[in-house]
Structures are given as structure tokens and as C-alpha cells.
Protein backbone atom coordinates (compact mmCIF):
# COMPACT_ATOMS: atom_id res chain seq x y z
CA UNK A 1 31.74 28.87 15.62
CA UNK A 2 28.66 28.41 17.18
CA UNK A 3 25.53 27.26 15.04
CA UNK A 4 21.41 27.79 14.92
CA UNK A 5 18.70 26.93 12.62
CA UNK A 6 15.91 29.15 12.28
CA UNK A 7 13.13 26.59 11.30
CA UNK A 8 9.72 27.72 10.04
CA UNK A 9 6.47 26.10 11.56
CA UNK A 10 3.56 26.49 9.07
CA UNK A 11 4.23 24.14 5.91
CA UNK A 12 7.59 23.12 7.55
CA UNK A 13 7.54 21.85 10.81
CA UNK A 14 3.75 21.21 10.61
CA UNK A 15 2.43 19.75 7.10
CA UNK A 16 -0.45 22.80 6.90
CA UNK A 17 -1.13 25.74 7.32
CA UNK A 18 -1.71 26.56 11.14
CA UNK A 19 -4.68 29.77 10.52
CA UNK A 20 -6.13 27.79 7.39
CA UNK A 21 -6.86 24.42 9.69
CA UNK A 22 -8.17 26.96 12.60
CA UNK A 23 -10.24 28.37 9.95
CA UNK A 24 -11.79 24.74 8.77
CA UNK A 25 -12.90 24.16 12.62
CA UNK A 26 -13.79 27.52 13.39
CA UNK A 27 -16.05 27.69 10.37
CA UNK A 28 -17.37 24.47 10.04
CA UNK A 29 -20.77 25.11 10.38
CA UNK A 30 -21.20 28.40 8.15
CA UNK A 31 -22.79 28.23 5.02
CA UNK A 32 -20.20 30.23 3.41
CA UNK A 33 -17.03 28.40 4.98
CA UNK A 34 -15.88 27.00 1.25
CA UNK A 35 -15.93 30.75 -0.24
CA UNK A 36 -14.00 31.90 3.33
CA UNK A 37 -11.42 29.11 3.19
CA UNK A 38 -10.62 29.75 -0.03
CA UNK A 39 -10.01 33.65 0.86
CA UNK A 40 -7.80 32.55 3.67
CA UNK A 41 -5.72 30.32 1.82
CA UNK A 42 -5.58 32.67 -0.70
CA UNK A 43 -4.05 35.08 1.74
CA UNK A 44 -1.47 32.90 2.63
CA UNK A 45 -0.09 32.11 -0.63
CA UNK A 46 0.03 35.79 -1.60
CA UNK A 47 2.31 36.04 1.33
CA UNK A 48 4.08 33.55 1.60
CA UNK A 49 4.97 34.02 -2.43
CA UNK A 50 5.66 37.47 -1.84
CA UNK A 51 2.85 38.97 -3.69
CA UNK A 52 1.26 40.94 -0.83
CA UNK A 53 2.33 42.45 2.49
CA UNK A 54 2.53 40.30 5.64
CA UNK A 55 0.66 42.74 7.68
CA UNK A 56 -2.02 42.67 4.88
CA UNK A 57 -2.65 38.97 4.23
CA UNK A 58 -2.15 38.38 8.68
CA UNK A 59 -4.61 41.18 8.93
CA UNK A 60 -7.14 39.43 6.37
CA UNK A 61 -6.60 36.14 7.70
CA UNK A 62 -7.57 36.68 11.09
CA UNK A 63 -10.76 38.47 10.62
CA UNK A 64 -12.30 36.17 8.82
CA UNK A 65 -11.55 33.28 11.39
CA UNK A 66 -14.29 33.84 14.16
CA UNK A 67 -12.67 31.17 16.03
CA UNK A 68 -11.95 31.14 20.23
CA UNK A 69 -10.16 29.66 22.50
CA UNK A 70 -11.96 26.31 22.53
CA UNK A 71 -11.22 26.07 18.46
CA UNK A 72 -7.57 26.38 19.06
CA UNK A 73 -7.44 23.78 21.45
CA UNK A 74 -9.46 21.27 18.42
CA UNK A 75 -6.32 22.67 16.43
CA UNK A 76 -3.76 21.88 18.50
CA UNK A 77 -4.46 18.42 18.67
CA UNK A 78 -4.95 18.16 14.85
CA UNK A 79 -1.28 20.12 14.37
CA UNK A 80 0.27 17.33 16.67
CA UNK A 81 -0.39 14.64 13.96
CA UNK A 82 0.21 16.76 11.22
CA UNK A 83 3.79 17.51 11.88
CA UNK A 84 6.13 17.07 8.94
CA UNK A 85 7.46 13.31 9.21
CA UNK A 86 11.14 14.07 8.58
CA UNK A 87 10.71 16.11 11.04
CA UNK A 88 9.30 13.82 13.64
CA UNK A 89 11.43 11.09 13.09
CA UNK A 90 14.19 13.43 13.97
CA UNK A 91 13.79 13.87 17.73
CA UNK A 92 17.15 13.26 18.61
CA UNK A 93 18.30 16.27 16.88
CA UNK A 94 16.42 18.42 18.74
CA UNK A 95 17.48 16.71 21.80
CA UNK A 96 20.96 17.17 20.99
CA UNK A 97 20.66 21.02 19.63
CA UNK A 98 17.50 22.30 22.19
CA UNK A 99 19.70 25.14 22.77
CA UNK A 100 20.56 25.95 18.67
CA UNK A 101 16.88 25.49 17.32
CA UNK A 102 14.58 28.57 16.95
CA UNK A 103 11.40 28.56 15.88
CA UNK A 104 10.81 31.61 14.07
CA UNK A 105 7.12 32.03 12.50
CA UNK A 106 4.36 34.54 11.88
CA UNK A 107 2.06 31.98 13.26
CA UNK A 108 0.73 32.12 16.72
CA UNK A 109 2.08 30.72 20.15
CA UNK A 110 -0.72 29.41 21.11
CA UNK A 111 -0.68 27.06 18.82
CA UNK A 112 2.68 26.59 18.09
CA UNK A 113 4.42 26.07 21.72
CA UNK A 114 2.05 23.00 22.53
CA UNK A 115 3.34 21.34 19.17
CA UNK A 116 6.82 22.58 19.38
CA UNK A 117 7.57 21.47 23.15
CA UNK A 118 7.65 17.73 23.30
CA UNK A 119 10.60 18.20 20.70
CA UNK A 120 12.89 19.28 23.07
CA UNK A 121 12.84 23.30 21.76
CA UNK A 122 13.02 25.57 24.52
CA UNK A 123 10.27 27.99 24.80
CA UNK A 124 12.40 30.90 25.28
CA UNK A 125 13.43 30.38 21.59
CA UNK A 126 10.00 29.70 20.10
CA UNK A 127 9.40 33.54 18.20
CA UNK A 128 6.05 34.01 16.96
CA UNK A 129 2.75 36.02 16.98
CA UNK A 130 0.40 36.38 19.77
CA UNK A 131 -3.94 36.73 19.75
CA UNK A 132 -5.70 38.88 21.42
CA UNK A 133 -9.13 37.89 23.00
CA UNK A 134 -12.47 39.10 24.24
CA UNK A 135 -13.58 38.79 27.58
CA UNK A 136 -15.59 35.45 25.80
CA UNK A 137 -12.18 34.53 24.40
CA UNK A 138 -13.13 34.74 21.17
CA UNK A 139 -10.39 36.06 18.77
CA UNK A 140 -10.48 39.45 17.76
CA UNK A 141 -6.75 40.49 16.42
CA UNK A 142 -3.42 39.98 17.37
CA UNK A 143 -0.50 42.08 19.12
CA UNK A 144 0.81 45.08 16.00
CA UNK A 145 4.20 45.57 17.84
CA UNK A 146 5.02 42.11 17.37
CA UNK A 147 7.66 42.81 14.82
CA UNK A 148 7.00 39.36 13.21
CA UNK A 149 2.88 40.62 12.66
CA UNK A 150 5.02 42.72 9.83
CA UNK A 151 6.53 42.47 6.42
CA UNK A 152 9.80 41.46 7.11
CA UNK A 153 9.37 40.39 10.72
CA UNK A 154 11.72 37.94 10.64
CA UNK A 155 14.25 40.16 9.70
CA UNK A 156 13.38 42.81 12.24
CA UNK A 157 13.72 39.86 15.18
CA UNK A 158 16.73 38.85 13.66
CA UNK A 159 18.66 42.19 13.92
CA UNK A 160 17.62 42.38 17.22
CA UNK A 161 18.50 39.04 18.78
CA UNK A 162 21.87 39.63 17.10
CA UNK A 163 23.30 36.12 17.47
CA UNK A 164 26.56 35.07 16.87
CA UNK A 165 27.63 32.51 14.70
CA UNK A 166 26.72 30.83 11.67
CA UNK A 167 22.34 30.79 11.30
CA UNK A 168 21.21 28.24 8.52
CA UNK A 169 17.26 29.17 7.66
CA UNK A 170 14.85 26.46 6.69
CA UNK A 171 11.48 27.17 5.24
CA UNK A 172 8.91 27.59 2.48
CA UNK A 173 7.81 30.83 2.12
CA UNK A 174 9.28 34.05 0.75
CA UNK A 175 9.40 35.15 4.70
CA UNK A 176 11.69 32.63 5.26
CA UNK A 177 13.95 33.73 2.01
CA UNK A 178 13.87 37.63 3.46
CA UNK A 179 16.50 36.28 6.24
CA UNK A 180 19.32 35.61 3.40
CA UNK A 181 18.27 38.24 0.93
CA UNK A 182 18.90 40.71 3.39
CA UNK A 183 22.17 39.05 5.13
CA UNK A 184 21.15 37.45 8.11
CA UNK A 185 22.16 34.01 7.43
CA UNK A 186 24.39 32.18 5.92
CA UNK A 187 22.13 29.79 4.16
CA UNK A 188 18.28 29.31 3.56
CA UNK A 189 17.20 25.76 2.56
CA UNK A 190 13.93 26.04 0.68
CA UNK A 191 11.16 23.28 2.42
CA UNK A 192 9.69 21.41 -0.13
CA UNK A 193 8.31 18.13 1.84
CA UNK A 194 4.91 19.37 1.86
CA UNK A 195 4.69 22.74 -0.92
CA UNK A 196 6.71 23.55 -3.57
CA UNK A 197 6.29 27.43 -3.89
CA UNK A 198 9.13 27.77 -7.30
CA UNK A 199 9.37 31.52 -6.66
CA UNK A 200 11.12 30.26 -3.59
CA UNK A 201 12.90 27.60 -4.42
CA UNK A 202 14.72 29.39 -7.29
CA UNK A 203 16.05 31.33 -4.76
CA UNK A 204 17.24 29.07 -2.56
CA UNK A 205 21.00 27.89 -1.66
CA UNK A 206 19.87 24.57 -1.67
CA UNK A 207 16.21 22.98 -2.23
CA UNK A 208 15.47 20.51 0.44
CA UNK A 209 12.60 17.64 0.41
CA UNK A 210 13.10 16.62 3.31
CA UNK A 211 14.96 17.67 6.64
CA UNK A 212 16.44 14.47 6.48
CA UNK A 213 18.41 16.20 3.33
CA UNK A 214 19.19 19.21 5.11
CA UNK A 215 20.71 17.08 8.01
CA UNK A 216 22.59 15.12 5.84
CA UNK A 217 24.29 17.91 3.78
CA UNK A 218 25.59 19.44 6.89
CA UNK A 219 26.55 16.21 8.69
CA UNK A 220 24.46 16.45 11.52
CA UNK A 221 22.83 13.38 13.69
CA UNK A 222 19.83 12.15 11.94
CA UNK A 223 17.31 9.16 12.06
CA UNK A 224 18.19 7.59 8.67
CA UNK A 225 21.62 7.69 7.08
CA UNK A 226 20.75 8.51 3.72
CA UNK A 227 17.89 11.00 2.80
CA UNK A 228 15.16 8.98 0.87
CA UNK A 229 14.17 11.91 -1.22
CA UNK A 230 17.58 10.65 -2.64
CA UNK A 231 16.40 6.91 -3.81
CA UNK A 232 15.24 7.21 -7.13
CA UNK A 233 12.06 5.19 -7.68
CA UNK A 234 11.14 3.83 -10.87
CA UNK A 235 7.58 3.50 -11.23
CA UNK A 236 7.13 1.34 -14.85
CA UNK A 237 3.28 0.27 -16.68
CA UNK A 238 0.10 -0.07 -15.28
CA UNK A 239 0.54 0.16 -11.72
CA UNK A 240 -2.57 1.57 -9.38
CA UNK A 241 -2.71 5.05 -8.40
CA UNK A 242 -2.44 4.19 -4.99
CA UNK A 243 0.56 2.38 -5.07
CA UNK A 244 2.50 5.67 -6.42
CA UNK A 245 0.91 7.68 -3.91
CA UNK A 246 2.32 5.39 -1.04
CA UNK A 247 5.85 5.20 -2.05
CA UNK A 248 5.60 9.25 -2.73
CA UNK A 249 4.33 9.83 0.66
CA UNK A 250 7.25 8.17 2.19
CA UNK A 251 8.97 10.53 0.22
CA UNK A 252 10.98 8.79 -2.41
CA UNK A 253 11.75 10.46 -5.82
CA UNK A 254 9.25 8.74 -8.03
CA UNK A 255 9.30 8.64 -12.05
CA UNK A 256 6.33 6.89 -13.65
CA UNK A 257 7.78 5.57 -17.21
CA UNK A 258 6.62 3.18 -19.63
CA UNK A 259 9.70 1.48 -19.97
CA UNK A 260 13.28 1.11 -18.31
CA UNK A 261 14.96 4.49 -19.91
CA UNK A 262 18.37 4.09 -20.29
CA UNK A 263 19.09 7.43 -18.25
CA UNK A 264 18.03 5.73 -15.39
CA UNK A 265 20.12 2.25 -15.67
CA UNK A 266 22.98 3.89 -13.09
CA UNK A 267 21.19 5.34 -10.58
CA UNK A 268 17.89 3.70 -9.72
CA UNK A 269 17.33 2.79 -6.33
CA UNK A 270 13.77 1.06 -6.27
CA UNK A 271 11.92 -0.64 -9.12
CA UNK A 272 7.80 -0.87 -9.01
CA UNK A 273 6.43 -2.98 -11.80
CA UNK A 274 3.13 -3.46 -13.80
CA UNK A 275 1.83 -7.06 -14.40
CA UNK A 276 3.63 -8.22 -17.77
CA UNK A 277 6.56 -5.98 -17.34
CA UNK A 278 9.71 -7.43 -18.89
CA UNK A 279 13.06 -6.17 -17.22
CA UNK A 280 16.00 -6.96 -19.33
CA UNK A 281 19.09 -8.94 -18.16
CA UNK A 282 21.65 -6.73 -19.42
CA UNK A 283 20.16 -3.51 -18.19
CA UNK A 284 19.78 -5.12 -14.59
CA UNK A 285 23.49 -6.15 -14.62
CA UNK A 286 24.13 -2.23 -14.56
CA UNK A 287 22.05 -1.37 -12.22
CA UNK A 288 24.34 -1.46 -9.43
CA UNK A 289 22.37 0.98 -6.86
CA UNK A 290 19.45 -1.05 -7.09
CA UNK A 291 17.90 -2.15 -4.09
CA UNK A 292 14.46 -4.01 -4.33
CA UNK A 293 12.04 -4.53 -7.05
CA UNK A 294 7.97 -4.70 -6.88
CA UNK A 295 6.02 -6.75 -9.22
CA UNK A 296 2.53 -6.60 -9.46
CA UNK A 297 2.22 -10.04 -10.67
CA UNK A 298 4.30 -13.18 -11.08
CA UNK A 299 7.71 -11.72 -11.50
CA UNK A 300 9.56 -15.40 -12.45
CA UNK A 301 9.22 -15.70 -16.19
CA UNK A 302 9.88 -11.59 -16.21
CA UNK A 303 13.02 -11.21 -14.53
CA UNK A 304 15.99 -13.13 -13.51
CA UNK A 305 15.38 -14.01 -9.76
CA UNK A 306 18.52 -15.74 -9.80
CA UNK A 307 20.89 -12.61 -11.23
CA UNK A 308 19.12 -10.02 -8.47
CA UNK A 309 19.93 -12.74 -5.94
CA UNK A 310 23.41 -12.16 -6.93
CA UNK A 311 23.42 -8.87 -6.86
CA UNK A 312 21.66 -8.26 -3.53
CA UNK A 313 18.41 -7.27 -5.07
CA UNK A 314 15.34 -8.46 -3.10
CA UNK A 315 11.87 -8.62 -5.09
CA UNK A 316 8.56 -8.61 -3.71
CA UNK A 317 5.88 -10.06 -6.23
CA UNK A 318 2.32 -11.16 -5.80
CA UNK A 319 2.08 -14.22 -8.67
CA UNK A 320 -1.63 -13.80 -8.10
CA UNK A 321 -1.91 -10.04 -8.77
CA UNK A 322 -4.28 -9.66 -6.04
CA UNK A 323 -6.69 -6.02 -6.53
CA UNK A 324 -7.54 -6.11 -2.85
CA UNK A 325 -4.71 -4.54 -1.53
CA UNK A 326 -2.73 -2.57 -4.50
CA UNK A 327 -0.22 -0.74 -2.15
CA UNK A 328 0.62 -3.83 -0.15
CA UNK A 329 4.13 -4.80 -2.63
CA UNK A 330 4.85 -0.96 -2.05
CA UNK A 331 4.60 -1.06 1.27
CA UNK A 332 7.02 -4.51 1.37
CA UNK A 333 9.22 -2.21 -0.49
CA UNK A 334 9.16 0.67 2.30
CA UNK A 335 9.83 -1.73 4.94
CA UNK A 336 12.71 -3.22 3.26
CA UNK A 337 14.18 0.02 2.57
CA UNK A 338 12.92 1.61 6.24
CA UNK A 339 14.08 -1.41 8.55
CA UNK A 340 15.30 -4.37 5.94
CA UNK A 341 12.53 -6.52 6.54
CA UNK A 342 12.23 -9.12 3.82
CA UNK A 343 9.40 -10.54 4.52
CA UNK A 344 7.21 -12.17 1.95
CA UNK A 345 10.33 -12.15 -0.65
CA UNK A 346 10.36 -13.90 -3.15
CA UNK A 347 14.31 -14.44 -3.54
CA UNK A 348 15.70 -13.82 0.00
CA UNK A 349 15.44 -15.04 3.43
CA UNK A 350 12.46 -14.14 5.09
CA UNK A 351 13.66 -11.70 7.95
CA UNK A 352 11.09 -9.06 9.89
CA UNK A 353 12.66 -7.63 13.31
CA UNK A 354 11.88 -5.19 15.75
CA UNK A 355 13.75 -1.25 15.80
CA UNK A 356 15.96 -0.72 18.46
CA UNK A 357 15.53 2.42 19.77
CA UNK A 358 18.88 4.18 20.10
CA UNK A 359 20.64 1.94 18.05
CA UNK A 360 22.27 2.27 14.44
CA UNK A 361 21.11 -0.60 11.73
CA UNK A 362 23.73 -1.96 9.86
CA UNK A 363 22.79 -4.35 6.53
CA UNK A 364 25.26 -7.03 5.11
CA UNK A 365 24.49 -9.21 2.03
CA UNK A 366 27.02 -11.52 1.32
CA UNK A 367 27.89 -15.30 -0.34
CA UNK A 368 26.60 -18.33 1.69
CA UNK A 369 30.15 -19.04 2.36
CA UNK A 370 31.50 -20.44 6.12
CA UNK A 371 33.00 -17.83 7.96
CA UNK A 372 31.51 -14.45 6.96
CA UNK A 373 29.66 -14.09 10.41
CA UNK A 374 33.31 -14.53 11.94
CA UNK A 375 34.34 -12.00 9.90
CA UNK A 376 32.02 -9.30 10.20
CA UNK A 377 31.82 -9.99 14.00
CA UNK A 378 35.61 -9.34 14.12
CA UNK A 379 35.57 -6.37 12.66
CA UNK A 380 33.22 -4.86 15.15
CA UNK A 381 35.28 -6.46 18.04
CA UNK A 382 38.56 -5.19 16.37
CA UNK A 383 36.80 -1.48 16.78
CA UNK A 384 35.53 -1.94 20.10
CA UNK A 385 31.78 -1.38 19.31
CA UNK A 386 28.78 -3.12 21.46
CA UNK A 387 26.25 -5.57 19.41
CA UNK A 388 22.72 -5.20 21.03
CA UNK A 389 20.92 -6.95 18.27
CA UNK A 390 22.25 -9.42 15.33
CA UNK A 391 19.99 -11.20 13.08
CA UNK A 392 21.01 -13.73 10.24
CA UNK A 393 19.21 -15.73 7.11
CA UNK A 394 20.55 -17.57 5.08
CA UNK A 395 19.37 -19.52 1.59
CA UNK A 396 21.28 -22.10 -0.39
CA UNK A 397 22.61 -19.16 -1.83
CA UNK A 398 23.44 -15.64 -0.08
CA UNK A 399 23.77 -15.04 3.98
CA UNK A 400 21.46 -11.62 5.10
CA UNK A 401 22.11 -10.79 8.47
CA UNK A 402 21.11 -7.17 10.08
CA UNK A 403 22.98 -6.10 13.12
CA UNK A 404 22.15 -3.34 15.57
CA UNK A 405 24.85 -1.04 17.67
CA UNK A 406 24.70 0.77 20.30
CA UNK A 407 28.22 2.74 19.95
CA UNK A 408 29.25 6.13 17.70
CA UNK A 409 31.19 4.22 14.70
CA UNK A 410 34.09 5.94 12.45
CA UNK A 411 33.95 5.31 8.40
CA UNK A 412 36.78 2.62 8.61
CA UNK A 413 34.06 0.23 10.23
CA UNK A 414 32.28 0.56 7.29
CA UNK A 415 35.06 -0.14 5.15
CA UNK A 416 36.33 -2.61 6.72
CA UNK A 417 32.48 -4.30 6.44
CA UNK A 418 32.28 -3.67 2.84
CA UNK A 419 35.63 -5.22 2.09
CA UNK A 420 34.75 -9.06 3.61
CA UNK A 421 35.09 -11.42 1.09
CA UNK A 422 32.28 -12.27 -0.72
CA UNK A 423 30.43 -9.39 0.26
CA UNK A 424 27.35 -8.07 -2.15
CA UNK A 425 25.76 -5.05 -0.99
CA UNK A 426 26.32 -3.09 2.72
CA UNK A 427 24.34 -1.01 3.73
CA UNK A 428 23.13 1.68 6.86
CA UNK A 429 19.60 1.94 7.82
CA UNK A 430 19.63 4.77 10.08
């Protein structure tokens, strides 16, 4: 059966809200713009957490703009940087489903088609409001038979485009959770990469951070094989504000703790340290997702470089515990995780490589032993499947080598991978 996804654009495809940006340029030079922005964004929210009519908090919104034609063109090029990362890294999902994708909204097209376009949506399937000008093209309202200028708009469309097959809906407002409460999809995923509204979310079928989630629980093609919102990151001690903030905003699941709970022995992913932390041996044995560790400090006398070596862990310390640049060992960490760059380690190979566009990333950690390179190499012969890239380090005491295909793969390349001898950790990037 044939499938769409009915995608939101304020707070989901873009990271703001559309009318409340308009309204920061339109008003800029007002004396009362702070009072007025706060009205309009407290307009949206009513909305978009159900608490007033559409129609009302649209109506509301719009008159207290005073913006024209030349203020929507400012917006549109501040909406084109502002669109929702997971979202832009996943261009080649559009591409693949231009024909499957709407763009339902109670925004405006003439904002939203300039954004939308250069991700492969067709226009015909962009659904949204429309202004109407002065003969000085200043706004002055928008089209009332639009059904989406109503409560329940996207409903109303919905009904009357009538399509057939199974419609997922992705979004963050209570607009966007109308669709399933009155039957018209199959599934809403509640958008939570930039707002959290919980009267939504409780709601929801399934609460995603990220569309990299929502591709990956419905198996579709997406940039990075495994959702980061997924990696649990372990923030423990004093570590700058800043530091956090970075590894949130690349959107792993961060928990600040003083020490290494227990709960969190099985599952954590990523490990960001105060100077003076101590990480204990046995707890580290059993922490068998765990991918890289930060340090802010000399990590040596607090952990065993020589057990996460083993164990395919790769820590990024600064023995000098620098205060010019706090985010820079969180940012070693993204780039390990993002593209498996180990540069500046301070217990693997050094490795930093270019993306291939097009390509899938494949990570293998293994024994210095002869013959693994053979091996893996084999494997990807015995399936048929085209290297275009292949990188390899190697220290007295593990081999890290990175290799980049070009070819669709099935899951027994993977096993086959993981299941070299002396393998330690395998990985896919993306």
C-alpha cells in the first residue's frame, strides 16, 4: 500500500516559528516590539497547545505583524538556515519520496515554498495559507476559505484530498495531533527536536527527537544509521556549560551526574568527564556500548587507557585542561561519532578523512593481527559490493580502518564483518 507523510513546517521542518521571526524583522524598529513579540508568541502556543482556536490565534497573529513583502523576503533567507538539522541532512529522502511528502501547515506559502523546494517536495503538495496584500504590498490578512486558516484545517484538507494508503503525521503542535484524533492517519509522531509541547507528546504514537528516529523506526533511507537521540551521553563533574550545550545541540541524550550511576553501566554510549574524575575499572569492563570518552584534563592516572583500547573505546583528553576552548574535547567526540575521525586521541590511531557523498561508512576495530584487512576485504568481494574509499591505522596494538561503499548492502555483510576474528567493535556511520 502506498505511503505519505504529512510533515509540519513551523517548529518541524524549520527550527522557529515562521510568523514569530517575520514579526522580529517586521518590528524591529518599534518601541513596543518586546511587548508585541511576546503577544505573538503567545498566540502561537495557545494554538498550537490547543488552548485557543486556530482562526483566533492566526487572526491575532497577523495583525499585529505590519510586515510587507520586502520583510518576507529578510525571512526567507533567515528560514533557509534555520531548518531543522535532521531534517537537512536527510535530502535523499526527499529525493527518493518527492512524490509521498506533503507539507501540510497553517503557515504561509510565501514563505514556506522557497524553503521547502530545494528539498525535492513538489509544489503541488506543499498545503498552506496564503496573504493578502495592499496595493503597497504590505500585509493586511490572509485568504478565510483556506480551510487550513481554520480550527481543524488540516483535517478539513485531509478529507478532501482523500488519499489512499497508509499517511504517517509528523509534527509539534496539537494541529498536527487533530489528523489521528479524528482518523486520518495511521500514526502521528510528536516533533520534539526543537519544542517539547507535553500536552502533545502524551498523545502521541510515538515521541520523536529527531526525524532521524522517525526514519529509522519505519526503515526508511536515512543519512545516519542509528538515530543519535539514541546515544546516551553521560555528562559527569564539573564540566563547562558550553560543552553540554554542544553535544545537546547535536542532539544526543545527555544526563549530567555526579558520578557513574550504576543504571547507566549497560547502556551508555558517550562519556564527558570533569578534571579529577575517576572512572572505575570494573564498571568500564561492562560498559559494552561505549563508544568514546572526553576528559577535561589528563585522563592517564584516571582511567585505564590500556582496557578502553581493548575494548574499542577511543578517549579524547586535554592533559593541560586548556579554558580557551571548553567545547573543543566535545566536539572531538561529535566527529568521532559523526564521521570516526580520531584525531587528537589519545589511545588510537590518528585518522581524519573526508565524507563521501553517496557512500555508506562502515567502522571496523579489530586486533593488530596479520590478515584482518584480507579478511574484511573478502567479505565485501564475496558480496559483490564496490570499495570507493578504505582507510587503515594501526598501533602496536589494535588495526582501525574505515571503509566507504558505494553499493545497497544486505545484513549478512554486516555479520559476516562482525564475526572476523579478532574483531572489537563494528560499526555504521551513516
Amino acid at each position: 500500500m502506498k505511503q505519505f507523510y504529512i510533515i509540519d513546517f513551523d517548529s518541524t521542518f524549520t527550527q522557529v516559528e515562521a510568523l514569530d521571526e517575520l514579526a522580529r524583522i517586521s518590528l524591529q524598529n518599534h518601541p513596543d516590539r518586546e511587548m508585541i513579540y511576546k503577544k505573538i508568541e503567545d498566540l502561537t502556543n495557545l494554538a498550537m497547545e490547543g488552548k485557543m482556536s486556530f482562526r483566533e490565534s492566526l487572526t491575532g497573529r497577523v495583525r499585529l505583524l505590519e510586515a510587507n513583502r520586502d520583510h518576507l523576503k529578510q525571512l526567507i533567507s533567515v528560514l533557509k538556515k534555520k531548518v531543522s538539522s535532521s531534517f537537512s541532512r536527510n535530502k535523499t529522502f526527499f529525493k527518493k519520496h518527492s512524490e509521498s511528502v506533503l507539507i501540510v501547515s497553517g503557515g504561509f506559502k510565501e514563505f514556506i515554498i522557497p524553503v521547502v523546494l530545494p528539498y525535492h517536495i513538489s509544489k503541488e503538495n506543499i498545503y498552506a495559507n496564503t496573504f493578502i496584500f495592499d496595493d503597497q504590498d504590505r500585509i493586511i490578512g490572509y485568504d478565510e476559505k483556506n480551510p487550513l486558516s481554520n480550527e481543524g484545517g488540516k483535517v478539513t484538507l485531509l478529507k478532501e484530498l482523500d488519499l489512499k494508503g497508509d499517511i504517517y503525521g509528523i509534527g509539534d503542535g496539537h494541529s498536527d495531533f487533530q489528523l489521528k484524533e479524528f482518523g486520518m492517519i495511521r500514526k502521528f509522531y510528536a516533533f520534539t527536536e526543537n519544542i517539547e509541547r507535553k500536552t502533545v507528546a502524551e498523545k502521541a504514537d510515538h515521541v520523536t527527537p529527531s526525524f532521524d528516529e522517525f526514519l529509522y523506526v519505519n526503515n526508511l533511507p536515512r543519512a545516519i544509521s542509528y538515530p543519535k537521540n539514541r546515544i546516551l551521553c553521560l555528562v559527569i563533574g564539573d564540566v563547562p556549560e558550553l560543552a553540554i550545550q554542544t553535544l545537546k545541540k547535536d542532539g544526543f541524550s545527555i544526563r549530567h551526574k555526579t558520578s557513574f550511576e550504576e543504571k547507566y553501566v549497560a547502556d551508555v554510549g558517550m562519556m564527558l568527564l570533569g578534571n579529577g574524575e575517576i572512572l572505575e575499572r570494573e564498571k568500564l569492563e561492562r560498559a559494552v556500548k561505549l563508544k568514546t570518552i572526553g576528559y577535561l584534563g589528563n585522563s592517564e592516572p584516571k582511567l585505564s587507557h590500556g582496557l578502553c583500547t581493548d575494548m574499542g573505546i577511543v578517549i579524547f583528553d586535554d592533559p593541560k585542561n586548556s579554558p580557551r576552548n571548553p567545547e573543543f574535547i566535545a566536539k572531538r567526540m561529535i566527529n568521532f561519532i559523526n564521521h570516526g575521525h580520531t584525531y587528537v586521541s589519545a589511545n588510537f590511531p590518528n585518522l581524519q578523512l573526508p565524507r563521501i557523498i553517496g557512500a555508506h561508512r562502515l567502522i571496523h576495530i579489530h586486533k593488530n593481527m596479520p590478515g584482518i584487512m584480507a579478511q574484511i576485504n573478502k567479505v565485501f568481494a564475496d558480496h559483490h559490493i564496490n570499495i570507493v574509499g578504505q582507510y587503515l591505522m594501526t598501533n602496536p596494538s589494535i588495526g582501525y580502518v574505515i571503509t566507504d561503499v558505494s553499493d545497497e548492502y544486505d545484513k549478512k555483510v554486516l555479520k559476516a564483518l562482525k564475526q572476523i576474528n579478532h574483531t572489537i567493535k563494528f560499526r555504521i556511520l551513516y
